[in-house]
C-alpha atoms as a PDB file:
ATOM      1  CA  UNK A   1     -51.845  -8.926 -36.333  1.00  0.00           C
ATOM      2  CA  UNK A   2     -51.134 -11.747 -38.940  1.00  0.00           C
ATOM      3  CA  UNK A   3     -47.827 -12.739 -39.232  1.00  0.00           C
ATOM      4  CA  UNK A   4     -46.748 -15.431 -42.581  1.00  0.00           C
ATOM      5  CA  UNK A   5     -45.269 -18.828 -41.087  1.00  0.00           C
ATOM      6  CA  UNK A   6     -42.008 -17.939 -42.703  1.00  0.00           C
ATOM      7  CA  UNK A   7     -41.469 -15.136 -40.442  1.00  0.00           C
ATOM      8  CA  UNK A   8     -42.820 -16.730 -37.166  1.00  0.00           C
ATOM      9  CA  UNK A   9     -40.535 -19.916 -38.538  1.00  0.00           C
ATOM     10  CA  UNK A  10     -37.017 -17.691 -38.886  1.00  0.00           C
ATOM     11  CA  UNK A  11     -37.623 -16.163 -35.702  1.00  0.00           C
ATOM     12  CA  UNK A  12     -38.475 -19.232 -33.493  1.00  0.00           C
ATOM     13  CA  UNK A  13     -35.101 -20.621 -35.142  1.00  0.00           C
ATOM     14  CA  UNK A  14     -33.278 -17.267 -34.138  1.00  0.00           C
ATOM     15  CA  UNK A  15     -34.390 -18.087 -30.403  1.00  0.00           C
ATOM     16  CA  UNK A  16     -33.785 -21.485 -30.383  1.00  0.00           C
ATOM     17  CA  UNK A  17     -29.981 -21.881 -32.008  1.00  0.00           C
ATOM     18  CA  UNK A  18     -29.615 -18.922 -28.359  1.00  0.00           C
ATOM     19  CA  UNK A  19     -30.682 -20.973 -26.519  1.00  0.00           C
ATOM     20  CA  UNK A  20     -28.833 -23.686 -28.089  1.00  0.00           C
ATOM     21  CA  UNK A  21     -25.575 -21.880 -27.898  1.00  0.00           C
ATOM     22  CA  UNK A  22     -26.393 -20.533 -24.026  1.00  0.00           C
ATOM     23  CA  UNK A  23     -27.363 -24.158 -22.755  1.00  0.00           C
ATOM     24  CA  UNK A  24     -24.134 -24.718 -20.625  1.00  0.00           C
ATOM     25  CA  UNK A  25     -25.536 -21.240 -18.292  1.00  0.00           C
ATOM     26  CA  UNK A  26     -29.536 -22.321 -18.789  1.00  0.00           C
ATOM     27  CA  UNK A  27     -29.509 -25.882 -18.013  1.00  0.00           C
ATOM     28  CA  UNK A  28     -27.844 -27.775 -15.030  1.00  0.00           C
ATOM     29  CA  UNK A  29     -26.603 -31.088 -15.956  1.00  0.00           C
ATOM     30  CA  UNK A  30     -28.290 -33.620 -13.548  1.00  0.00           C
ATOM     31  CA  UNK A  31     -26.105 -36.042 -11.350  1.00  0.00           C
ATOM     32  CA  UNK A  32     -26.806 -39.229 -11.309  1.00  0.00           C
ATOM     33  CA  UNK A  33     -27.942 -41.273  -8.535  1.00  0.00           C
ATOM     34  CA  UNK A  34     -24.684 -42.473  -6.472  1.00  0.00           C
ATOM     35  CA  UNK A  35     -23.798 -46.406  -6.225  1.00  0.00           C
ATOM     36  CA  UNK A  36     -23.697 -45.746  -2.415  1.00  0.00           C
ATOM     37  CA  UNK A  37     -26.916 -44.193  -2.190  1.00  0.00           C
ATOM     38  CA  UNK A  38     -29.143 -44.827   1.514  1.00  0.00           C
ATOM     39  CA  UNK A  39     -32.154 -42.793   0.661  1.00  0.00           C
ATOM     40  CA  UNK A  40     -34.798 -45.498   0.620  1.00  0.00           C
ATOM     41  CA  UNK A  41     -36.939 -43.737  -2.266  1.00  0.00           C
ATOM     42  CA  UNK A  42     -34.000 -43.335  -4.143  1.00  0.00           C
ATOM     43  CA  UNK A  43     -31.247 -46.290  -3.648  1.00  0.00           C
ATOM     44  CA  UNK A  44     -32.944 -48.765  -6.281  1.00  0.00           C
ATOM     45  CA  UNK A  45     -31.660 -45.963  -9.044  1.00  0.00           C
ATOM     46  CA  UNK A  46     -28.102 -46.377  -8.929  1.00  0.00           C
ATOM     47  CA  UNK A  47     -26.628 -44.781 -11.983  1.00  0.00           C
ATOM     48  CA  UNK A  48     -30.104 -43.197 -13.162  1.00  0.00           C
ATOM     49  CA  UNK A  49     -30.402 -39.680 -13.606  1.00  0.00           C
ATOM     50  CA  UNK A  50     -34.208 -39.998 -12.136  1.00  0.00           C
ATOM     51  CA  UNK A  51     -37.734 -41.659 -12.258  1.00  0.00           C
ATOM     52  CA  UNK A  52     -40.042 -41.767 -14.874  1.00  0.00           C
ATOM     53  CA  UNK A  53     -43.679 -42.639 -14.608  1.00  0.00           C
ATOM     54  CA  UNK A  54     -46.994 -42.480 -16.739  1.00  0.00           C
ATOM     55  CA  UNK A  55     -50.270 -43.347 -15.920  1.00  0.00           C
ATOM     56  CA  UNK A  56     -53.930 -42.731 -17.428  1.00  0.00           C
ATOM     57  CA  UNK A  57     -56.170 -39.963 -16.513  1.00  0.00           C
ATOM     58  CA  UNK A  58     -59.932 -39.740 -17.110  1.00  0.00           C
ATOM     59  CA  UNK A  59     -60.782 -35.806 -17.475  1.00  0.00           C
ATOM     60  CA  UNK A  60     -64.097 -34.836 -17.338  1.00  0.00           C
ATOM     61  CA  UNK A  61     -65.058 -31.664 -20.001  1.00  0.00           C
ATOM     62  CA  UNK A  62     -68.138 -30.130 -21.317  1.00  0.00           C
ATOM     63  CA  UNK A  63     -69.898 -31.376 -24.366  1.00  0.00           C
ATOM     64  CA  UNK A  64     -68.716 -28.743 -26.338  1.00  0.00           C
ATOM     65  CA  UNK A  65     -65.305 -28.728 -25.557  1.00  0.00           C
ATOM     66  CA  UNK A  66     -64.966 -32.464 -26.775  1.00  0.00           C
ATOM     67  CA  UNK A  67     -63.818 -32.922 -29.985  1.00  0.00           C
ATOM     68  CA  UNK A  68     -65.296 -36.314 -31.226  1.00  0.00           C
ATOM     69  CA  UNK A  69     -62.272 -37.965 -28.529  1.00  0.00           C
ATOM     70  CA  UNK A  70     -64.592 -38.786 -25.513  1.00  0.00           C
ATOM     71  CA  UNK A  71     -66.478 -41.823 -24.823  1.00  0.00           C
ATOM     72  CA  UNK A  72     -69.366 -40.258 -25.026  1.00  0.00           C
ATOM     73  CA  UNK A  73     -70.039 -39.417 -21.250  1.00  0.00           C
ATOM     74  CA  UNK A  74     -68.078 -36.494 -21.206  1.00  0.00           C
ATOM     75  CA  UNK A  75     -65.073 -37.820 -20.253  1.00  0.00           C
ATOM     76  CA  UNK A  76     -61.889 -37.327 -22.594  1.00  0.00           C
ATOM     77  CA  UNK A  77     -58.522 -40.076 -21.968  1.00  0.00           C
ATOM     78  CA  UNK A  78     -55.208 -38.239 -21.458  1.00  0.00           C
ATOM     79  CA  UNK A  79     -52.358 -39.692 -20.620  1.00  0.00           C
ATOM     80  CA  UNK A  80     -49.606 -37.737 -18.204  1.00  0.00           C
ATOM     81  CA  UNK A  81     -45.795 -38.871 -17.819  1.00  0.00           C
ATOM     82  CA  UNK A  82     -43.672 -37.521 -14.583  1.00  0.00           C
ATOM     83  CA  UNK A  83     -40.164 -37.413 -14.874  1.00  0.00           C
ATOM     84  CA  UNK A  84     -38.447 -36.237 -11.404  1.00  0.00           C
ATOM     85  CA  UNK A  85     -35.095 -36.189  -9.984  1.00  0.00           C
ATOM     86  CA  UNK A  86     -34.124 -36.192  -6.207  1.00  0.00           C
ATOM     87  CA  UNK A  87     -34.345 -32.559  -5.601  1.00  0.00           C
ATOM     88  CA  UNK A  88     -37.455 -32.572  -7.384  1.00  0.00           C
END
């Protein structure tokens, strides 16, 4: 079924000023890390709400499923960023 991109727009917009409105009950605030923290992982973050890390990963496709990005080995760059808290 074909839907116009005004339609699929208005309605995306309908969800999103919901969830918008409910964020207080969908999303916890995160706590950030105390001055008087001992964890080892965690006690060079004072004040941060978490770590953040990217790093560069080779991913290895079929021919056909590169579009004119790889290297031409079959290999296509992506990069990924983590983002974690304490709790995970």
């Amino acid at each position: 079924m074909h839907r116009s991109t005004e339609t699929v727009s208005r309605n995306f917009h309908l969800v999103l000023n919901v969830v918008l409105r409910l964020h207080t009950l969908l999303f916890k605030k995160p706590e950030p890390i105390p001055a008087n923290s001992t964890d080892d992982r965690w006690k060079w973050f004072k004040n941060c709400l978490g770590a953040l890390n990217g790093t560069y990963i080779k991913v290895h496709m079929p021919a056909d499923d590169i579009l004119g990005i790889g290297q031409g080995k079959m290999k296509s760059p992506t990069n990924v960023l983590g983002v974690c808290t304490p709790n995970m």
